[in-house]
Protein backbone atom coordinates (compact mmCIF):
# COMPACT_ATOMS: atom_id res chain seq x y z
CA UNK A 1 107.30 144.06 83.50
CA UNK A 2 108.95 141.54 85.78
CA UNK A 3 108.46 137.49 83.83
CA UNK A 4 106.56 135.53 85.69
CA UNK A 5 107.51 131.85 87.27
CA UNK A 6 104.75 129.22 87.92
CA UNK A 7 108.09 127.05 88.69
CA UNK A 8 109.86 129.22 90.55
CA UNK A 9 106.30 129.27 92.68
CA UNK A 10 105.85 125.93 92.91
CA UNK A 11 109.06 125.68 94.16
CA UNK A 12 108.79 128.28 97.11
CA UNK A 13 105.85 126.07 98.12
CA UNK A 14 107.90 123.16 98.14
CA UNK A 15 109.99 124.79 100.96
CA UNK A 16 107.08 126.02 103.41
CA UNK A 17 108.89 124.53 106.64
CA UNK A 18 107.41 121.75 108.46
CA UNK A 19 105.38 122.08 111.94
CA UNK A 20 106.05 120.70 114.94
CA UNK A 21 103.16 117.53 115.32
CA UNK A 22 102.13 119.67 118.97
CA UNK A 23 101.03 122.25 116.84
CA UNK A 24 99.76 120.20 113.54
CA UNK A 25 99.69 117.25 111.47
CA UNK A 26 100.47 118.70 108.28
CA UNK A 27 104.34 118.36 107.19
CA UNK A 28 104.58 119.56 104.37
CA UNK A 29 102.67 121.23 101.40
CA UNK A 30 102.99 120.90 97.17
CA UNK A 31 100.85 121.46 94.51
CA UNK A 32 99.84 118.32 93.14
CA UNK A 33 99.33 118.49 89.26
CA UNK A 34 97.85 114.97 89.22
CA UNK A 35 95.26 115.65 91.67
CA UNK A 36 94.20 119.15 91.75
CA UNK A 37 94.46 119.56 95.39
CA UNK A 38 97.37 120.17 97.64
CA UNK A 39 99.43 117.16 98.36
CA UNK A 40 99.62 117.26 102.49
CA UNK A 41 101.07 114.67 104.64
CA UNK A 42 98.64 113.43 107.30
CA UNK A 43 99.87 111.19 109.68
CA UNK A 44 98.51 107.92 109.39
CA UNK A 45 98.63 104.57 111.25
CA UNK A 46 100.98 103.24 107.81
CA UNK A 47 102.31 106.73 107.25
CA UNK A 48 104.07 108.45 110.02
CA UNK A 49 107.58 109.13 111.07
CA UNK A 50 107.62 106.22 113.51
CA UNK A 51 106.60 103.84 110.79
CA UNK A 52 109.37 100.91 109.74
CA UNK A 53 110.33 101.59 106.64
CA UNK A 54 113.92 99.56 105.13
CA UNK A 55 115.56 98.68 102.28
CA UNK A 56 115.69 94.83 101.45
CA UNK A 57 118.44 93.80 101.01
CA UNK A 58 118.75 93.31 97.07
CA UNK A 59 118.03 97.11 97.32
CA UNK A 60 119.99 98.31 99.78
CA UNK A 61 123.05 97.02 96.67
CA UNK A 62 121.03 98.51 94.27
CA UNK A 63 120.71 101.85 96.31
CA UNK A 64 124.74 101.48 97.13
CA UNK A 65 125.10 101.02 93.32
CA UNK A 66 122.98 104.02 92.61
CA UNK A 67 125.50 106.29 95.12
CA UNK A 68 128.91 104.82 93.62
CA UNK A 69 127.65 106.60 90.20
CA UNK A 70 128.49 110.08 91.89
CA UNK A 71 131.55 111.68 93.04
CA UNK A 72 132.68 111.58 96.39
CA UNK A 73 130.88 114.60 98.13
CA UNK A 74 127.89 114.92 95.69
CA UNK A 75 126.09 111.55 96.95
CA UNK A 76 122.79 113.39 97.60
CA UNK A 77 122.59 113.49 93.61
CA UNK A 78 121.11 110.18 93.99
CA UNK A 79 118.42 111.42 95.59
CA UNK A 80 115.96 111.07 93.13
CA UNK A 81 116.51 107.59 92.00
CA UNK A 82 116.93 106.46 95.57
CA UNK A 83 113.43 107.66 96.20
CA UNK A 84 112.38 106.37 93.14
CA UNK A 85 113.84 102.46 94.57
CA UNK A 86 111.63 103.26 97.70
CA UNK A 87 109.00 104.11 95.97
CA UNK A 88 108.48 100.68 93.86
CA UNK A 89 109.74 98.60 97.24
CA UNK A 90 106.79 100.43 98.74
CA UNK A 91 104.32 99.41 96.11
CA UNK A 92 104.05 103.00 94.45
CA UNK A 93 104.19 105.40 96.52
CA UNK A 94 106.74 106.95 99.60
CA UNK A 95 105.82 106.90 103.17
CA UNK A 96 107.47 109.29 105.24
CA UNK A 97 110.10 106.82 107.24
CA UNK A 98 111.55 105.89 103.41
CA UNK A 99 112.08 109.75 103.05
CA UNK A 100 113.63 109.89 106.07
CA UNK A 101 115.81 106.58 105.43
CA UNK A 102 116.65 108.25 102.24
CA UNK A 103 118.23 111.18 103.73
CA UNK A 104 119.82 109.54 106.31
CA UNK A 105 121.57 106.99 103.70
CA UNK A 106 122.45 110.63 101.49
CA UNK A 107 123.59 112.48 104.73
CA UNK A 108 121.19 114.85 103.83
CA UNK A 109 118.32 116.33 106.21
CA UNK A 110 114.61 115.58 106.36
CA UNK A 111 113.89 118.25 105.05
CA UNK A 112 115.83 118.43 101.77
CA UNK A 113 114.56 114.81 101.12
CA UNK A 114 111.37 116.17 101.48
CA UNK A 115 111.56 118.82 99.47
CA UNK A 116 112.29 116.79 96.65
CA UNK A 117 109.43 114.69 96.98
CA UNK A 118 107.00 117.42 97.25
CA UNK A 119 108.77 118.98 94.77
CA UNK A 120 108.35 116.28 92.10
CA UNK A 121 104.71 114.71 91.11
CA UNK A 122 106.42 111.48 89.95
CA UNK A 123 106.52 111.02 94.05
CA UNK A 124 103.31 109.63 95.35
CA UNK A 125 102.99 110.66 99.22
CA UNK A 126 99.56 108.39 99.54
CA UNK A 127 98.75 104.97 98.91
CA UNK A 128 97.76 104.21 95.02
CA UNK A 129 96.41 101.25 93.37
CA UNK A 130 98.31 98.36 91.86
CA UNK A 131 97.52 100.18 88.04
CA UNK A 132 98.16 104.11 88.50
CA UNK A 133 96.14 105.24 85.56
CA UNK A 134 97.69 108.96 84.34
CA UNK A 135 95.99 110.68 81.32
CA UNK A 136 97.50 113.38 79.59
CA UNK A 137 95.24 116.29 78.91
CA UNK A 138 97.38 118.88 77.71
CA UNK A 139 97.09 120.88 74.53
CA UNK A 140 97.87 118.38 71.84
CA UNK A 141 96.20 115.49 73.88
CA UNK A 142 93.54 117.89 74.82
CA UNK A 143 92.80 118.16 70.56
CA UNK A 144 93.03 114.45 69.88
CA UNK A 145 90.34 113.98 72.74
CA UNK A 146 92.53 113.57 75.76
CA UNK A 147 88.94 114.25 77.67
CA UNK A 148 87.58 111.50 76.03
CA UNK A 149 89.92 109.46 77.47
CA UNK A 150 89.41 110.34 81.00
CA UNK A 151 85.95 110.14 80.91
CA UNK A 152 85.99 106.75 79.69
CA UNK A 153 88.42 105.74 82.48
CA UNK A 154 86.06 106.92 84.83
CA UNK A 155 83.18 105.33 83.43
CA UNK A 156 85.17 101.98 83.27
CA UNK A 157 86.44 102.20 86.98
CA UNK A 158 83.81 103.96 88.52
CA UNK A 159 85.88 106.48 90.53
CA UNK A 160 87.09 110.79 89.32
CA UNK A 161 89.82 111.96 89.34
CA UNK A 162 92.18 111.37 92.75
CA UNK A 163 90.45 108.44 93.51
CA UNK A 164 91.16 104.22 94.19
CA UNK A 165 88.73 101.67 93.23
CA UNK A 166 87.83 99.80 96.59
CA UNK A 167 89.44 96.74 95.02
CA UNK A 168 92.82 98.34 95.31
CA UNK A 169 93.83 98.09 91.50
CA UNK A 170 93.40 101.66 90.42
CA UNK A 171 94.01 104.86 91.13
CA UNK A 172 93.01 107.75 88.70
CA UNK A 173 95.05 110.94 87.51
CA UNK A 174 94.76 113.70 85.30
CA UNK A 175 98.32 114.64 84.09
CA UNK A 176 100.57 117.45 82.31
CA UNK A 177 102.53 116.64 79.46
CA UNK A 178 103.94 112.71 79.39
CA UNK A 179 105.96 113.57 76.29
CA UNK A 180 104.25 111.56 73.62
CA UNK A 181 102.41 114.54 71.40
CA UNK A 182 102.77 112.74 68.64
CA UNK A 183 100.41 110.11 69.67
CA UNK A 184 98.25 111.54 71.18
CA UNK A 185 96.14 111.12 72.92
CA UNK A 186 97.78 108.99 75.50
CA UNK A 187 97.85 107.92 79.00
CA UNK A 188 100.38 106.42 81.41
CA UNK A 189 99.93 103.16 83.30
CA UNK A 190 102.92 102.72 85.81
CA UNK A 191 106.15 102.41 83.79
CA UNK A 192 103.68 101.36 80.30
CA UNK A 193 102.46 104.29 77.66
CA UNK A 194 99.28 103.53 75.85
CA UNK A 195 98.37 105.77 73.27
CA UNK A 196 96.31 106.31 69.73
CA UNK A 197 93.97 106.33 72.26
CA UNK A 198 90.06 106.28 71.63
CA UNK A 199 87.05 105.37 74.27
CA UNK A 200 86.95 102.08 73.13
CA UNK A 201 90.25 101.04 73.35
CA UNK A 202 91.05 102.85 76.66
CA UNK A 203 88.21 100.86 78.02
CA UNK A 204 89.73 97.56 76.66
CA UNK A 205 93.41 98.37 78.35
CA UNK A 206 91.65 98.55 81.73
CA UNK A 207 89.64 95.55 81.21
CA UNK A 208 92.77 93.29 80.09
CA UNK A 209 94.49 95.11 83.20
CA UNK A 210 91.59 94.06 85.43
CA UNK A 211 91.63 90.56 84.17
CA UNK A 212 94.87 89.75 84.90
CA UNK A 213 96.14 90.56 81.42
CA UNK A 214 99.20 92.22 80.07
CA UNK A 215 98.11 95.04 77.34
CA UNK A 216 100.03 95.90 74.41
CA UNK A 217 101.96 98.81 74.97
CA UNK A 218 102.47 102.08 72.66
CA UNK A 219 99.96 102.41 69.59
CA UNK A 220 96.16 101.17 70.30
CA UNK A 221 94.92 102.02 66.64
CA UNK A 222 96.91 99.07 64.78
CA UNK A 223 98.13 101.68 62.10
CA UNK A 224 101.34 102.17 63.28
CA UNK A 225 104.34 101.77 64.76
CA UNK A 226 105.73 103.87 67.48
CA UNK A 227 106.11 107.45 66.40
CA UNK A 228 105.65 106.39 62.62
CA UNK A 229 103.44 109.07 61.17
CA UNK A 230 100.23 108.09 59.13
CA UNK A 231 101.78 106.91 55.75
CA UNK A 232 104.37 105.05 57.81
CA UNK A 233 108.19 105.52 57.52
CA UNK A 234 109.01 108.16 54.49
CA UNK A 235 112.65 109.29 55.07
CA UNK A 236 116.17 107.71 56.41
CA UNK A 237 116.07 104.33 54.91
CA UNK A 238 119.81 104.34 54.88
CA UNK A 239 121.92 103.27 57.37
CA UNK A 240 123.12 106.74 59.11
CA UNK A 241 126.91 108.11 59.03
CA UNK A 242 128.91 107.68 62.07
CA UNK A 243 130.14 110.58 64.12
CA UNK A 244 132.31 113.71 62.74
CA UNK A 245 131.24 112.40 59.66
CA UNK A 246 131.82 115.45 56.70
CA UNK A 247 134.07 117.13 59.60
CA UNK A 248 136.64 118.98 58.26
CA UNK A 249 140.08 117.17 58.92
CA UNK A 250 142.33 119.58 60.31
């Protein structure tokens, strides 16, 4: 029996080619894993491909930094982070001009640019709130009561899943896997990971996040530190070998 892909179908999505705007206002289609629904671009009066969209100028030599990392030829590796500087300029998420200055700068073509970030859900194509709010709810976060979690951020901001409060500051997802199992369960804030996570003290991040305040990242539950497991740290006490060490010396 021929394996089955969900990436490789994702990824033929990715490429469905764009329409003309005579014909329709949809550019492009993804499946967004954050959302639930397909992730469409709809022109908008901030979000079309007449829109001004530049660099400053402190990133424009962070961008030209970014390109001088690759070898001559293979500049359009820097895709990703360059979308990733337009992206934060933009205040979270990428219009459709900084795609399009994006591959311009790369000498790459609309559509590869946009491939990418339909491609990738780290890429928001819509306006989010100043505090993106991601929860994990994948297996292990799932078991630890990732669900818990969520509903408590929607109880505390009033909004489901894909939504913004109308003040702007947050915007809701439901994630896959953010890579911290082990302390589960755990959401993502921005660039910030919160986890140990119960009700109670998801509801207290987004209060000190509504007030202004900075919460402390990483473990919520006070019992540990980073990845430490429950009886704290139990092995390598010692300070570890340097490379090839116990190589055989030839």
């Amino acid at each position: 029996m021929a394996s089955f892909s969900l990436s490789r179908v994702v990824s033929s999505l990715s490429l469905i080619p764009f329409r003309s705007e005579s014909r329709s206002h949809f550019h492009s289609s993804s499946l967004s894993l954050s959302s639930g629904k397909l992730s469409l671009h709809r022109d908008a009066e901030d979000n079309n491909a007449s829109t001004p969209f530049d660099f400053t100028l402190e990133n424009i030599e962070k961008a030209k930094q970014i390109i001088n990392k690759y070898p001559k030829g293979y500049e359009r590796a820097a895709v990703i982070p360059l979308l990733d500087v337009a992206q934060r300029q933009n205040g979270g998420w990428l219009p459709l001009s900084a795609m399009k200055k994006v591959a311009k700068m790369l000498n790459m073509t609309d559509m590869q640019v946009y491939e990418v970030a339909t491609f990738y859900t780290m890429f928001n194509r819509t306006p989010i709130g100043k505090h993106h709010v991601q929860v994990c709810t994948t297996t292990p976060c799932m078991l630890r009561g990732g669900y818990d979690v969520l509903a408590a951020c929607k109880k505390n901001l009033g909004i489901e899943v894909g939504e913004t409060t109308k003040d702007g500051l947050f915007t809701l997802s439901e994630v896959e896997c953010l890579g911290a199992c082990v302390n589960a369960p755990m959401m993502q804030i921005n660039d910030d990971y919160y986890e140990d996570l119960t009700g109670e003290t998801t509801e207290k991040v987004l209060d000190t996040l509504r007030s202004g305040g900075k919460p402390k990242v990483g473990p919520q539950s006070g019992l540990r530190k980073a990845s430490d497991g429950p009886m704290g740290k139990t092995t390598l006490f010692e300070e570890p070998p340097g490379p090839g060490f116990g190589n055989q010396q030839f």
